[in-house]
Protein backbone atom coordinates (compact mmCIF):
# COMPACT_ATOMS: atom_id res chain seq x y z
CA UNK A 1 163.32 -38.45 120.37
CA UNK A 2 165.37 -35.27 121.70
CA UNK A 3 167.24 -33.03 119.11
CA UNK A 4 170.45 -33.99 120.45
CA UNK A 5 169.48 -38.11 120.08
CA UNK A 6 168.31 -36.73 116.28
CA UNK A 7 171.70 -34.94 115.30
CA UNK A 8 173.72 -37.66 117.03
CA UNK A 9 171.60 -40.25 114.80
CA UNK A 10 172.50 -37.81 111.71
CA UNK A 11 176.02 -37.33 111.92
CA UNK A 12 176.46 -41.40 112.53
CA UNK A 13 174.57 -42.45 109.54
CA UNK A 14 176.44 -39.41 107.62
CA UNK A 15 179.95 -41.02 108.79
CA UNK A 16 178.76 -44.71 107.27
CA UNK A 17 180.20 -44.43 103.73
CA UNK A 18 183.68 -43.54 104.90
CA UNK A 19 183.12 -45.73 108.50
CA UNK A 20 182.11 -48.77 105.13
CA UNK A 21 185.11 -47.93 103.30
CA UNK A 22 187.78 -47.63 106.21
CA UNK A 23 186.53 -51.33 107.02
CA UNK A 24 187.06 -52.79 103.56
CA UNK A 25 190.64 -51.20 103.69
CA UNK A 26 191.53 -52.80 106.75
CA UNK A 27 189.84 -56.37 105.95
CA UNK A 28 189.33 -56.81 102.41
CA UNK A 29 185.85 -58.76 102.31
CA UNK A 30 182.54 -57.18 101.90
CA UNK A 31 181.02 -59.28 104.31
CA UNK A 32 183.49 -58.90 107.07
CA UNK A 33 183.78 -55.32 106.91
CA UNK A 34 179.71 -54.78 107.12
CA UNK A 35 179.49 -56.97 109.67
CA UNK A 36 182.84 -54.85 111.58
CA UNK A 37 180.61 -51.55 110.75
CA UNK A 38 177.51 -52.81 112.22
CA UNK A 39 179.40 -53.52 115.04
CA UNK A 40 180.42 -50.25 115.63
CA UNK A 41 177.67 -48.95 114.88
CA UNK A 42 176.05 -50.96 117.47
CA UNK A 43 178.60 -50.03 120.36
CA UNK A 44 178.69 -46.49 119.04
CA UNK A 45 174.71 -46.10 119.59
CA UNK A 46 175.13 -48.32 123.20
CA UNK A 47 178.05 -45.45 124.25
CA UNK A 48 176.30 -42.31 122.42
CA UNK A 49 175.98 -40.88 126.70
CA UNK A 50 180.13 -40.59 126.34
CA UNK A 51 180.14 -38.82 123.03
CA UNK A 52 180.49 -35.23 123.24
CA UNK A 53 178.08 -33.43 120.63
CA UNK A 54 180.24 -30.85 118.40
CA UNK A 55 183.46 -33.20 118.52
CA UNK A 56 184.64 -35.12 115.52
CA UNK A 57 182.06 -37.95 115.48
CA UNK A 58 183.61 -39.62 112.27
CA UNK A 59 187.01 -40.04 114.47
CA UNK A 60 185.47 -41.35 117.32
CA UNK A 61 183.75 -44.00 115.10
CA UNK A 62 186.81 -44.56 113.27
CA UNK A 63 188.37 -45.09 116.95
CA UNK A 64 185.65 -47.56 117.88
CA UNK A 65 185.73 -49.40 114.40
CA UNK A 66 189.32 -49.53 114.94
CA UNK A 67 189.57 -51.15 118.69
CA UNK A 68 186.76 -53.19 117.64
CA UNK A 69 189.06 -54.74 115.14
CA UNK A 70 191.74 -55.24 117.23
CA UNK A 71 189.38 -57.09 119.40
CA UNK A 72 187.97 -59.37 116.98
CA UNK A 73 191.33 -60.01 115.78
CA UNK A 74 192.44 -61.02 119.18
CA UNK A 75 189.60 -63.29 119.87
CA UNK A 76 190.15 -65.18 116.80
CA UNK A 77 193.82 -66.00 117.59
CA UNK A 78 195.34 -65.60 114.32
CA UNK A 79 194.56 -64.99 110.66
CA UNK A 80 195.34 -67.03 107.91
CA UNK A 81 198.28 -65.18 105.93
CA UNK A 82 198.13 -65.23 102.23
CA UNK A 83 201.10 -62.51 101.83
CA UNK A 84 201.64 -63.76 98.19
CA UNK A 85 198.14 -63.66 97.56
CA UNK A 86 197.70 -67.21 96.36
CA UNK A 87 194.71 -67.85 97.93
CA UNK A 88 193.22 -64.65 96.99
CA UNK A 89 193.98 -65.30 93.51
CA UNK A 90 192.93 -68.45 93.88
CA UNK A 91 189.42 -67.08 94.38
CA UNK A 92 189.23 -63.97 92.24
CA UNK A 93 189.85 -63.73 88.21
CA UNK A 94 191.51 -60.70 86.60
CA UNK A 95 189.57 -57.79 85.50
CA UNK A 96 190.11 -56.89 81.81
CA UNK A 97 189.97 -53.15 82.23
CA UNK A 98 193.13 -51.13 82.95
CA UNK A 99 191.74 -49.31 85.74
CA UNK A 100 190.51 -52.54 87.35
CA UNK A 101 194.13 -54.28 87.39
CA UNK A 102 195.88 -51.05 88.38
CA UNK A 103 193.49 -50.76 91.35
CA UNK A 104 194.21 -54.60 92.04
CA UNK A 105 197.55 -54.07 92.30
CA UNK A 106 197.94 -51.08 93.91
CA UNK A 107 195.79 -53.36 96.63
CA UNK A 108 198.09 -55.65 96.60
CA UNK A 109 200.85 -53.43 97.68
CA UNK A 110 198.82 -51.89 99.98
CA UNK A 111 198.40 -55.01 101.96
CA UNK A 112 202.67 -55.80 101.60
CA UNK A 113 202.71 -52.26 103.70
CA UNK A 114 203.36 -52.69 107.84
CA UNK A 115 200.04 -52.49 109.28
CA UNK A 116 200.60 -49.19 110.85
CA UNK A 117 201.93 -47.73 107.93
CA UNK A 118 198.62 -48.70 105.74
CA UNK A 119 196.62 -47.39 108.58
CA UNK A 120 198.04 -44.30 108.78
CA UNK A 121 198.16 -44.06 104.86
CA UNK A 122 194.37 -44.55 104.74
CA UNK A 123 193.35 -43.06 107.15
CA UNK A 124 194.87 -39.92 105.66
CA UNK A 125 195.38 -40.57 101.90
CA UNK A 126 191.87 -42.26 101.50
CA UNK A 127 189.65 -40.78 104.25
CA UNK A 128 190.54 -37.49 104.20
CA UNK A 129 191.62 -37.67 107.90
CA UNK A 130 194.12 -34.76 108.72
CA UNK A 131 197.20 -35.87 110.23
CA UNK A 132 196.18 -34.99 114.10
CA UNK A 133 192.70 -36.61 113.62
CA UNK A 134 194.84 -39.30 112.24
CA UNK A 135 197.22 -39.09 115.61
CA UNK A 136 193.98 -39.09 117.32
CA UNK A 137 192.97 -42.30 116.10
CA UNK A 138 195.76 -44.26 116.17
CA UNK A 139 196.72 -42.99 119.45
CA UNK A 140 200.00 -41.96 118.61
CA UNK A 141 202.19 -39.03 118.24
CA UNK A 142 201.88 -36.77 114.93
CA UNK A 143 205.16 -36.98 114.14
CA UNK A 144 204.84 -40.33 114.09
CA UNK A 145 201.92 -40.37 112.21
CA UNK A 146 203.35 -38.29 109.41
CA UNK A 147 206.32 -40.59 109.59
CA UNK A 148 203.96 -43.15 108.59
CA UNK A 149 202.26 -41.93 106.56
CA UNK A 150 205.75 -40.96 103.95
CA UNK A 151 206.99 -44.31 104.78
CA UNK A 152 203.93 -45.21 103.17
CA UNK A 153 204.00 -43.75 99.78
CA UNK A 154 207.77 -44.47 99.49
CA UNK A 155 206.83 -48.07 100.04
CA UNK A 156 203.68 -48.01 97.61
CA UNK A 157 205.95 -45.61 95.28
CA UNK A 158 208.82 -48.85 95.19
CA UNK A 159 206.21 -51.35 95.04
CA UNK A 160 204.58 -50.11 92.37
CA UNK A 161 207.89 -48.69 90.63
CA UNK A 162 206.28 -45.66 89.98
CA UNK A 163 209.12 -43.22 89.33
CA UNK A 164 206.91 -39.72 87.96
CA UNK A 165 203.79 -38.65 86.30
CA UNK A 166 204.28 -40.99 83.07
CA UNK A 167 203.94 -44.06 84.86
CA UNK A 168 200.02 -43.07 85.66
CA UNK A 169 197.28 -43.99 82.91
CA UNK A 170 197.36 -46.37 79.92
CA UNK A 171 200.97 -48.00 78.80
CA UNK A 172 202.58 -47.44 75.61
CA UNK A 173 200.48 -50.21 73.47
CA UNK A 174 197.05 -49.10 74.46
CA UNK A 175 197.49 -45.15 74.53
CA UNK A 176 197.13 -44.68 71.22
CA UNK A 177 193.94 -46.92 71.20
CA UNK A 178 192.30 -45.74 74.10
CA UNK A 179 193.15 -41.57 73.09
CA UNK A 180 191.18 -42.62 69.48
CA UNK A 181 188.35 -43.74 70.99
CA UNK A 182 187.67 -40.43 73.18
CA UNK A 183 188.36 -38.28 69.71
CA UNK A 184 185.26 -36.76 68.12
């Protein structure tokens, strides 16, 4: 195998954690989102002759992962909506930890956002995509992207009715509990 096959096989399996993670953002389901990955993966290795070594190989399989999406999404017609999640909750129980239901709702409103708006929010917020690798992706303007991406958090920030830095960690019942039990 040739160095340059070697380093392109390198940076690809370096980009699968946040290529994994992207994927669960955008679909929700373990299953779904390996299978989206492998996917890419798979047209990613089949198109390696069009990627450009020294270019940002974790956009261009974000870019991939993303059309490929779109594709599947347009093949299957339609989705089945479950915007008040009661299907979801249907099928999952509630987490007694704190963390766990904070993180379940802040999913929650992450899935009320448009779906350019959680896109663009992800990719930035979560990946660690700057805003013109973000642009890049989306194939949009970065103005627009950084539109998006503060529409976002205003959204999330209503949603959520988080007003300031007292509305993060545990409420008013359990603080006193859980700031015992970390006391020596």
């Amino acid at each position: 195998m040739s160095s340059e096959k070697n380093d392109f096989k390198r940076e690809m399996l370096a980009a699968l954690p946040s290529l994994r993670a992207f994927a669960m953002s955008l679909i929700g389901r373990h299953d779904r989102a390996d299978d989206l990955v492998q996917d890419t993966i798979m047209k990613a290795w089949a198109k390696q002759d069009h990627f450009e070594m020294g270019t940002n190989m974790k956009a261009w399989l974000f870019t991939i992962l993303r059309n490929e999406l779109y594709s599947q999404m347009r093949k299957r017609g339609r989705e089945v909506q479950d915007s008040d999640g009661h299907f979801t909750e249907s099928l999952a129980h509630h987490p007694e930890q704190y963390g766990s239901l904070d993180l379940q709702d802040f999913r929650k409103a992450l899935e009320m956002l448009p779906p350019d708006q959680r896109e663009a929010i992800i990719l930035v917020g979560a990946s660690g995509f700057s805003y013109e690798e973000a642009a890049t992706i989306c194939g949009c303007a970065l103005g627009t992207i950084k539109s998006r991406v503060n529409r976002a958090r205003q959204r999330l920030q209503d949603i959520l009715q988080v007003k300031g830095e007292n509305d993060y960690g545990p409420d008013e019942t359990s603080a006193p509990i859980t700031s015992r039990a970390f006391v020596s």
